[in-house]
Protein backbone atom coordinates (compact mmCIF):
# COMPACT_ATOMS: atom_id res chain seq x y z
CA UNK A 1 46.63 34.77 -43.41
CA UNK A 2 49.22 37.63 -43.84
CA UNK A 3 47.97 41.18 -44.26
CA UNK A 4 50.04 43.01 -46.83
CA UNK A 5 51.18 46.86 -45.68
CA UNK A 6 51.14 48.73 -48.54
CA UNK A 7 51.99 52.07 -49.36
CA UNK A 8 48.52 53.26 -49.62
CA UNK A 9 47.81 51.19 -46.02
CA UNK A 10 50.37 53.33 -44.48
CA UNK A 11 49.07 56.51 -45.82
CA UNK A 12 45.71 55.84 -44.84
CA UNK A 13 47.09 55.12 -41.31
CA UNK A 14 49.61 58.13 -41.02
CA UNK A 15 46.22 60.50 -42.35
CA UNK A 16 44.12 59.38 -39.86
CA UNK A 17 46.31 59.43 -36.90
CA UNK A 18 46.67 62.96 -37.98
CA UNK A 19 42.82 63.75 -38.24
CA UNK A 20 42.62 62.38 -34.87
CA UNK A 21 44.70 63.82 -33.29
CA UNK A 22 43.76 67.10 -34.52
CA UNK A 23 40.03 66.59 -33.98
CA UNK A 24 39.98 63.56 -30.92
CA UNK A 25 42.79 64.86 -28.43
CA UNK A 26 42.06 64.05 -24.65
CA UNK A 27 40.96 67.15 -23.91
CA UNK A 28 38.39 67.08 -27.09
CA UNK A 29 36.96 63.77 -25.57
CA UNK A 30 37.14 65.24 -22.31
CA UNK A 31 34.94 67.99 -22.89
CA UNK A 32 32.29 65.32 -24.51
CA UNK A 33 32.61 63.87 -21.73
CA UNK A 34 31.62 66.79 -18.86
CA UNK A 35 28.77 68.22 -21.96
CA UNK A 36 27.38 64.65 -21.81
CA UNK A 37 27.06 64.84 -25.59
CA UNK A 38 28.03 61.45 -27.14
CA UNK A 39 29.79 62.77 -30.00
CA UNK A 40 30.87 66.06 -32.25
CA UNK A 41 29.04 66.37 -34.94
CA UNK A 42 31.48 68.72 -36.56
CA UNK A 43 33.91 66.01 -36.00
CA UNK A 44 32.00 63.83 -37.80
CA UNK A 45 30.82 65.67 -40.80
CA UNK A 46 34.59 66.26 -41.03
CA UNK A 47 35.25 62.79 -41.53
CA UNK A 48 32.93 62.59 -44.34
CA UNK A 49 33.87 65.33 -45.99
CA UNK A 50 37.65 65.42 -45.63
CA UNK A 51 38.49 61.95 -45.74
CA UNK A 52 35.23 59.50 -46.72
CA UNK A 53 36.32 57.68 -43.79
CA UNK A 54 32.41 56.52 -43.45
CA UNK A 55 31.89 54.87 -46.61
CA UNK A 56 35.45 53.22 -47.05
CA UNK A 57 33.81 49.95 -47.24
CA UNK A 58 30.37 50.70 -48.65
CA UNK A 59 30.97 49.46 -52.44
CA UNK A 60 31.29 51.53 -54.81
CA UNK A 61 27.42 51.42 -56.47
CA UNK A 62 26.05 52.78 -53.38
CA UNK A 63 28.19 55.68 -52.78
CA UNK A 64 31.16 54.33 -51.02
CA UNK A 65 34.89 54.05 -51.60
CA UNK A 66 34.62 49.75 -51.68
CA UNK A 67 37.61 49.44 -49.91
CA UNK A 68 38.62 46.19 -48.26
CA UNK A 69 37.59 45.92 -44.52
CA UNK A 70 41.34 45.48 -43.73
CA UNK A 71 41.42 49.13 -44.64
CA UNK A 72 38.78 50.11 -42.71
CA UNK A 73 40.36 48.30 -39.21
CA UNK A 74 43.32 50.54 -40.04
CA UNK A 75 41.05 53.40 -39.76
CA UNK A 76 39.51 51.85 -36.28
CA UNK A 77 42.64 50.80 -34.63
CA UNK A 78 43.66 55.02 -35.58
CA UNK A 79 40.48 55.63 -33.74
CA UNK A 80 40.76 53.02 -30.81
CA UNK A 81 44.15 54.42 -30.48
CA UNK A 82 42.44 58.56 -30.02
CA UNK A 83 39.51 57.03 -28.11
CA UNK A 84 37.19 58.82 -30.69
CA UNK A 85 33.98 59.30 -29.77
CA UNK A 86 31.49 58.75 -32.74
CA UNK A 87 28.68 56.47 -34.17
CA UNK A 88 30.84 54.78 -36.65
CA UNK A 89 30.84 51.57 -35.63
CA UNK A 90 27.49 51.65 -35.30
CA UNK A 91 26.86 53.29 -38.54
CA UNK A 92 29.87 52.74 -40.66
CA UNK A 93 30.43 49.06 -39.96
CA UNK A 94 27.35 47.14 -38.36
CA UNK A 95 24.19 48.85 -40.19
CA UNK A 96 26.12 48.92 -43.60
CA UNK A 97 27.32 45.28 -43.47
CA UNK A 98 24.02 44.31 -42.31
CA UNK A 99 22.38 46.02 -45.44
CA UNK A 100 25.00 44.37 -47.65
CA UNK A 101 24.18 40.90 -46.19
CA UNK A 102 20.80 40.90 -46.65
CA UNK A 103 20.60 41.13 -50.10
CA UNK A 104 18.01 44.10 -50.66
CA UNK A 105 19.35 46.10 -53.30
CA UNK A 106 16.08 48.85 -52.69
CA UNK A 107 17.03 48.93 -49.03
CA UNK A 108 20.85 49.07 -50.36
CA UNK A 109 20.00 52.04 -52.49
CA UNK A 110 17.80 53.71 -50.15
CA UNK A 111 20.54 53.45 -46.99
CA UNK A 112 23.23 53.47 -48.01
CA UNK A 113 24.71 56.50 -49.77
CA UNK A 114 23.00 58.42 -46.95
CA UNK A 115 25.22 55.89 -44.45
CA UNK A 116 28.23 56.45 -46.79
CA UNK A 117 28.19 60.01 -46.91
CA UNK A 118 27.35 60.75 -43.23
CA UNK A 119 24.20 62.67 -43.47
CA UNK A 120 22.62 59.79 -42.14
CA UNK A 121 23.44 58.12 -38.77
CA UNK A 122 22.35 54.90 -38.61
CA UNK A 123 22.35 51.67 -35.08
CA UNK A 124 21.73 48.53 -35.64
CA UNK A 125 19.39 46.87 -32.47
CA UNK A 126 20.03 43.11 -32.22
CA UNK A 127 20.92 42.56 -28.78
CA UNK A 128 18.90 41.11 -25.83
CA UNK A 129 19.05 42.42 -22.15
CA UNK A 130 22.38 39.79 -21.54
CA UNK A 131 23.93 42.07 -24.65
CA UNK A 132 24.19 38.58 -26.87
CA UNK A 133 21.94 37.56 -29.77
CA UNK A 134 20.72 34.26 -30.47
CA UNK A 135 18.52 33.53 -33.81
CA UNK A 136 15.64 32.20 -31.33
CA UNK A 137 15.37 35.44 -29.54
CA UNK A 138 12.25 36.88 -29.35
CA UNK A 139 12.98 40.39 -27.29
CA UNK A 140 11.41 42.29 -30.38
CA UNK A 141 8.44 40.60 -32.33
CA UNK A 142 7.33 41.98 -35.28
CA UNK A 143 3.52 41.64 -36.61
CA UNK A 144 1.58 42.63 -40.04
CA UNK A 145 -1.49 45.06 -39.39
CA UNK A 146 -2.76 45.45 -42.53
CA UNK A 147 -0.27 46.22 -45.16
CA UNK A 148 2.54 47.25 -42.86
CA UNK A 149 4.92 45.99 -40.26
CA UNK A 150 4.77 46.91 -36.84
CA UNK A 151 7.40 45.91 -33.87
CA UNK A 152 6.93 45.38 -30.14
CA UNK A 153 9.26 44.75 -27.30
CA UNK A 154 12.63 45.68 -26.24
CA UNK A 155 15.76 46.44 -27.40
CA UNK A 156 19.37 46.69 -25.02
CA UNK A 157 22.73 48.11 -25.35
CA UNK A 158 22.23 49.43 -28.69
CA UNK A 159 24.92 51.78 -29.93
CA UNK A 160 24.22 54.90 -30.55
CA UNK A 161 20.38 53.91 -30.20
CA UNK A 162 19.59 57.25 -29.04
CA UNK A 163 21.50 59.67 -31.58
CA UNK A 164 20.49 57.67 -34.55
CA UNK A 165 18.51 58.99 -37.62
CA UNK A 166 17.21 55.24 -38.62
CA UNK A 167 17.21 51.95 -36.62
CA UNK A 168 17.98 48.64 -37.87
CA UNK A 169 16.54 46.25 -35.77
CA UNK A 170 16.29 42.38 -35.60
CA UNK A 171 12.74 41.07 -34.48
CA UNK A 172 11.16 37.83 -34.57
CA UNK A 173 8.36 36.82 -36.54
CA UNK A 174 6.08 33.92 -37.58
CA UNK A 175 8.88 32.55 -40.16
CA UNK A 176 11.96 33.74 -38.03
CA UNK A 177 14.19 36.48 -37.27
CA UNK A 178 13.70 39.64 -39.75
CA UNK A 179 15.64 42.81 -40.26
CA UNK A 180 13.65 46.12 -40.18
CA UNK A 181 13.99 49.82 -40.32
CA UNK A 182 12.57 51.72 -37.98
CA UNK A 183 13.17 55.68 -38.53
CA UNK A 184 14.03 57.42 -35.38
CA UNK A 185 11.16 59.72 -34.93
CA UNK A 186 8.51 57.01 -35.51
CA UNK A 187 5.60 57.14 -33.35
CA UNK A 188 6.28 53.93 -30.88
CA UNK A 189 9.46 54.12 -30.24
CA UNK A 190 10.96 55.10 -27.48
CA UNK A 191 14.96 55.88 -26.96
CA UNK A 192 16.40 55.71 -23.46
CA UNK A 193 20.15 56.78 -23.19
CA UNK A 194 22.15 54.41 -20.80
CA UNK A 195 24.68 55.38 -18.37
CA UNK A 196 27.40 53.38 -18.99
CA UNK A 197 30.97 52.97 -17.54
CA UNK A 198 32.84 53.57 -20.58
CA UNK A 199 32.17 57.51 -20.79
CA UNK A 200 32.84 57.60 -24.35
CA UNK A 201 30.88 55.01 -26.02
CA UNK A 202 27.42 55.80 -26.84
CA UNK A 203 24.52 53.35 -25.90
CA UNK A 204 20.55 53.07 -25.22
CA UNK A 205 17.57 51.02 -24.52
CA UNK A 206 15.10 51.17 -27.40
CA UNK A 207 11.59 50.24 -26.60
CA UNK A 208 8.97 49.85 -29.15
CA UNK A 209 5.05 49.70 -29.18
CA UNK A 210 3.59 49.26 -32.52
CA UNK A 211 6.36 50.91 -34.38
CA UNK A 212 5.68 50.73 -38.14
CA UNK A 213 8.38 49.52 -39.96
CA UNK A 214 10.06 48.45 -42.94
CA UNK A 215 10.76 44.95 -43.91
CA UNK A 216 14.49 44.72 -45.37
CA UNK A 217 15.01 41.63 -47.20
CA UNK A 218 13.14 38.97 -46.55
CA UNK A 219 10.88 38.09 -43.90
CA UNK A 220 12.44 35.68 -41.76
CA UNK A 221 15.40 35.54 -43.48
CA UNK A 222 17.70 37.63 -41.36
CA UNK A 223 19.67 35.52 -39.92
CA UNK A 224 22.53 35.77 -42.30
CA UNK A 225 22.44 38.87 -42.16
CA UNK A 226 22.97 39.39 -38.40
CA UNK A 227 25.70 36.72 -38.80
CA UNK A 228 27.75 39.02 -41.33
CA UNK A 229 26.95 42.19 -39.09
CA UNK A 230 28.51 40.55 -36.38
CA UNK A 231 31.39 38.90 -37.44
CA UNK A 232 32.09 42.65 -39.15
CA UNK A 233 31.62 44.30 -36.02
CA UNK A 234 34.09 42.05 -33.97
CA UNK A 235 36.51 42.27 -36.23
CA UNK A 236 35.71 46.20 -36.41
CA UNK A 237 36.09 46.26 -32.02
CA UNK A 238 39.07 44.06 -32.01
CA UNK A 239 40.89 46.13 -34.36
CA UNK A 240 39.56 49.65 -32.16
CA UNK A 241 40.75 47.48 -29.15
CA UNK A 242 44.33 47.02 -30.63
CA UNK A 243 44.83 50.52 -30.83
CA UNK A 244 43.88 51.46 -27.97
CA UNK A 245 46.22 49.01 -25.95
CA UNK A 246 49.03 50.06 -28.20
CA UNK A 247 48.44 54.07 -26.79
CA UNK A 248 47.82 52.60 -23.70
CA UNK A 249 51.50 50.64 -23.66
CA UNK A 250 53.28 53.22 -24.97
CA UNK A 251 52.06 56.12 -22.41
CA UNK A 252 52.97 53.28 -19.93
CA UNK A 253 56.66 52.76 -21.87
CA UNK A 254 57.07 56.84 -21.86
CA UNK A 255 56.40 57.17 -18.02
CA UNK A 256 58.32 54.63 -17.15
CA UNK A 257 61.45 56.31 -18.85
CA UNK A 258 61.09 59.51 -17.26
CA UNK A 259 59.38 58.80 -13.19
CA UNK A 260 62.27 58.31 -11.23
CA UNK A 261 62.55 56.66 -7.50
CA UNK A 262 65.32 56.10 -5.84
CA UNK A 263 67.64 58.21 -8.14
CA UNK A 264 66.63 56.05 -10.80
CA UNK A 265 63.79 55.78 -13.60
CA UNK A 266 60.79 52.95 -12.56
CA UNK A 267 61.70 51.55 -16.15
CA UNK A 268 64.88 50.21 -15.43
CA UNK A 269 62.97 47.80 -12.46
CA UNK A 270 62.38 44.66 -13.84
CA UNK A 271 58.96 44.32 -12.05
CA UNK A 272 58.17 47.26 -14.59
CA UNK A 273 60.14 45.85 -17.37
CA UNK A 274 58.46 42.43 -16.81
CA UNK A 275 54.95 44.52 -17.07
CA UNK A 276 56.07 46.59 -19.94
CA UNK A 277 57.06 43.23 -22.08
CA UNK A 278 53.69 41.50 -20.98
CA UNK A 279 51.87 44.60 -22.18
CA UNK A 280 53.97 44.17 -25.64
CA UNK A 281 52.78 40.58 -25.70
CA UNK A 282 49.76 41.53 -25.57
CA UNK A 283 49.58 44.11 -27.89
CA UNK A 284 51.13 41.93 -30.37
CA UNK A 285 49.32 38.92 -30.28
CA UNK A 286 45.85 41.32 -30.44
CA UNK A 287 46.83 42.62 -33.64
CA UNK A 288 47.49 39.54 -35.32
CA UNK A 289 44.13 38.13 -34.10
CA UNK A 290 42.11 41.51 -35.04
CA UNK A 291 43.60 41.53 -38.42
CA UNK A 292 43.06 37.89 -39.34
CA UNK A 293 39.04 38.43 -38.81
CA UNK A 294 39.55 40.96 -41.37
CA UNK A 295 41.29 39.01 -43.69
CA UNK A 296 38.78 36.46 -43.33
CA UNK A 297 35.94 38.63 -44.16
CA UNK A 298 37.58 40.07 -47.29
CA UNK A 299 38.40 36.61 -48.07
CA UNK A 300 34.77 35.40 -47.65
CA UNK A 301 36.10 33.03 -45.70
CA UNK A 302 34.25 29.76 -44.23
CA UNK A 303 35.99 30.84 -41.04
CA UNK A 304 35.00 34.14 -40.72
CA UNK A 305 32.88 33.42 -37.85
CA UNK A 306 35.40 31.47 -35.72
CA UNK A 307 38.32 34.23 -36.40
CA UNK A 308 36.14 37.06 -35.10
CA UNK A 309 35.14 35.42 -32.55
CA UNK A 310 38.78 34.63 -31.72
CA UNK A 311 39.70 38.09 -31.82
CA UNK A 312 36.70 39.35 -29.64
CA UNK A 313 38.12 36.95 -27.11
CA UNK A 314 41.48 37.41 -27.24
CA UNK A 315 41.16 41.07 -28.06
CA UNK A 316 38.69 41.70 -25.38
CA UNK A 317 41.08 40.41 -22.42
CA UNK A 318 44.53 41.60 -23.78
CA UNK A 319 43.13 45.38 -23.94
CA UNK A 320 41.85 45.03 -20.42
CA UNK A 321 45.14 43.49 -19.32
CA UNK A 322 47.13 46.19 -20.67
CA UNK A 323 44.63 48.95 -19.56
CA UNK A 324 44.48 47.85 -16.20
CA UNK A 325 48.96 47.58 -16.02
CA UNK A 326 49.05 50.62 -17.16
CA UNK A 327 47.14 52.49 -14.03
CA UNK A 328 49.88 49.90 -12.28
CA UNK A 329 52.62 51.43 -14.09
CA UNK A 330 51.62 54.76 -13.10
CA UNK A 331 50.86 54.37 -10.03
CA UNK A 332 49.22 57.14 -7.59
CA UNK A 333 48.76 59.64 -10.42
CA UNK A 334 47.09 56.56 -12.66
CA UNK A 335 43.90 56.16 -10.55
CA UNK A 336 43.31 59.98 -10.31
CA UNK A 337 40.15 61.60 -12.81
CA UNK A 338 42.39 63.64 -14.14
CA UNK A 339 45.20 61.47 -15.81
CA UNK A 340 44.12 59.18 -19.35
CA UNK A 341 44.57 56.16 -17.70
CA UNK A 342 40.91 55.70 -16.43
CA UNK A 343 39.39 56.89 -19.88
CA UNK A 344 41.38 53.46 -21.35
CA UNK A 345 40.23 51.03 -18.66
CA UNK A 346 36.61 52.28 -18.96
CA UNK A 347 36.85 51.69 -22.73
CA UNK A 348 38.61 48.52 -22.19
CA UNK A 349 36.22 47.25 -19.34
CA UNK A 350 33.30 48.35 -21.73
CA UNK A 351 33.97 46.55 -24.90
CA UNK A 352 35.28 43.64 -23.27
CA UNK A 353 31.28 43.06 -22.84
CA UNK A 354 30.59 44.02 -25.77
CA UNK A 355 28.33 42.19 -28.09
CA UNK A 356 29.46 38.67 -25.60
CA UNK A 357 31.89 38.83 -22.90
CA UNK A 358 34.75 36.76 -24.19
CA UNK A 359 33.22 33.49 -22.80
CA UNK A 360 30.82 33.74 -25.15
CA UNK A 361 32.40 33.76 -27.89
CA UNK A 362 34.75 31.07 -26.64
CA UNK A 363 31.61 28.91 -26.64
CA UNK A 364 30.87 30.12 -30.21
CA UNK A 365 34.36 28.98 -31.60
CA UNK A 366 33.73 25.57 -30.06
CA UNK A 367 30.22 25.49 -31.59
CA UNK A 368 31.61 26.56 -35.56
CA UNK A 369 34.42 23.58 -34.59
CA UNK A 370 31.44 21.51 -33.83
CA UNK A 371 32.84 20.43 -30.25
C-alpha cells in the first residue's frame, strides 16, 4: 500500500505543526502537567473552531469534514510529535468510529455532530483490568429493568473516562457484547481519575451500579463495532507514536551536533552515530507500518485488523526504543525533570501498553493468519 502526499496532505501537516506549536509547546504541557488538569479546554475549542481538526473523519451527513483516516494520522503524528494533551483520541477517533460501525443512524445523528464539532467530549470504555478486550468479557453486564437498560461492573484504563460528557461503553448481555451510552452525570456511575506514568495522557476507572443507559445498535451485536474502534484507534496511536519518535530523534540529532567532549561534538562518535542511525531505523520503519493501518482502513480492507495490529506492535517498541536512546544520547542532563526527554519516555512507556502490550497483538496477527 503506498500513501500518496499530496499537496493538500502537506498543508494539512505544515497547519497543524503550526497550531501546535503555538498552542502545545513544552512549557504549555508543562504547566498541565504541575495544574494536574488533563487538558486545555481553550486549546481544544480552538481546534474545533479554527481548524475542524475533530470531525476530519466524521462523514460529511453528520457534521464532519469526511476526510480519509490517512488525513487524520497526519493530524496525530503533528500531535504525537507536540505531545498534545487532549481527549481526541478518545473522542475524535475511538467513540466516532465506534458510532460509525455500529450502524445506528439515530445514535449517529444524535452523537455525532456534537463529537464533530467539539462541544461534546466523548470515551469509549471497553477495556478490562489487563487493559485488553476480548468479545467474552463480562467486566460490565448490562440488564433490562423495565423499559430501560441499566449497567453494572467495572470499567479500566478508559481515556479520558473522567473528563468526558458521554460514555460509550461495551457490556455484556444475555445475547452478547452491546454498545451503550452512558451520559457522564448519570446517577450510578462513578469516575475515578488514575495516576498514571505518562503525565500527559488522560485515564480513569469507571465504575457503574445500575447506570441507565442507552442501547446503540443492536443488542448483542457490538462486536463489530469494537473491532472497527480498535483497529481505528491503533492505527490512530501508531501514527501519534511516529511523531513522537521523530521529535524525539531529532532533539537527539540536534544535541548531538552541538555537546562537545573532548574538543569535539558527541555526534561525530560512532557509538552516537550508531544510536542516531538505529533511532532513524526506527523511525522509518514506524511510519510505514502506522500508515499502512490507515490505508487499510480507508481501503476497507480484509486486513485491517492484522495491519493495526502490526503497527501497535511495531510502533509500540520502536517509540520506546528511540525514547529511551535519546535520554542515552543526552546523557546527565536527559534523566533530569527538567529536560523533555522524560515527558517522551513516559508517553512512550505509556502507550506501549496501550489497548495490548505489543505481545498481544502479536498473538492477534497470528490468530487473523489463522496460525
Amino acid at each position: 500500500m503506498t500513501v500518496v502526499h499530496t499537496d493538500e496532505r502537506v498543508e494539512l501537516r505544515v497547519t497543524a505543526r503550526k497550531f501546535f506549536e503555538k498552542y502545545s509547546r513544552e512549557s504549555a504541557v508543562r504547566e498541565l502537567i504541575e495544574s494536574g488538569r488533563p487538558f486545555d479546554r481553550a486549546v481544544w475549542d480552538a481546534m474545533a473552531g479554527q481548524l475542524g481538526l475533530q470531525g476530519l473523519a466524521v462523514p460529511e451527513e453528520y457534521g464532519g469534514a469526511g476526510f480519509p483516516f490517512v488525513d487524520l494520522q497526519i493530524v496525530l503524528e503533528e500531535m504525537g510529535r507536540a505531545l498534545v494533551c487532549s481527549p481526541f483520541l478518545s473522542s475524535a477517533v475511538l467513540a466516532p468510529q465506534a458510532l460509525l460501525a455500529s450502524g445506528d443512524r439515530n445514535a449517529c445523528a444524535r452523537y455525532l455532530p456534537a463529537l464533530a464539532d467539539g462541544t461534546t467530549i466523548a470515551a469509549f470504555a471497553f477495556t478490562d483490568h489487563r487493559g485488553q478486550w476480548r468479545p467474552d468479557d463480562d467486566s460490565v453486564t448490562a440488564r433490562r429493568v423495565g423499559n430501560r437498560h441499566v449497567l453494572d461492573g467495572r470499567r479500566d484504563f478508559v481515556l479520558d473516562g473522567a473528563v468526558a460528557d458521554v460514555v460509550f461503553v461495551v457490556a455484556s448481555s444475555e445475547r452478547g457484547p452491546g454498545l451503550y451510552a452512558v451520559s457522564a452525570e448519570t446517577a450510578g456511575l462513578t469516575r475515578e481519575p488514575l495516576e498514571t506514568l505518562d503525565l500527559t495522557r488522560s485515564q480513569a476507572v469507571l465504575r457503574f451500579e445500575g447506570a441507565p443507559a442507552e442501547l446503540v445498535g443492536t443488542e448483542g451485536g457490538a462486536e463489530a463495532a469494537v473491532g472497527a474502534a480498535l483497529d481505528a484507534g491503533l492505527s490512530a496511536l501508531a501514527a501519534e507514536q511516529v511523531g513522537a519518535a521523530r521529535r524525539a530523534m531529532e532533539l537527539s540529532v540536534e544535541y548531538a551536533r552541538v555537546r562537545e567532549q573532548f574538543g569535539r561534538p558527541i555526534g561525530s562518535f560512532q557509538a552516537i552515530k550508531h544510536k542516531c542511525a538505529d533511532m532513524l531505523l526506527d523511525v522509518e520503519t514506524a511510519t510505514s507500518a502506522a500508515y499502512a493501518a490507515g490505508q487499510g482502513i480507508d481501503e476497507s480492507s480484509d486486513e485491517a485488523a492484522l495491519l493495526a495490529s502490526l503497527a501497535k506492535a511495531h510502533c509500540s517498541e520502536a517509540f520506546s526504543h528511540v525514547a529511551a536512546e535519546m535520554v542515552q544520547v543526552h546523557g546527565g542532563i536527559g534523566f533530569t525533570w527538567e529536560h523533555s526527554a522524560h515527558l517522551y519516555f513516559r508517553r512512550a512507556k505509556g502507550d506501549e501498553m496501550l489497548f495490548g502490550a505489543p505481545t498481544c497483538h502479536r498473538e492477534r496477527i497470528l490468530a487473523e493468519l489463522g496460525l
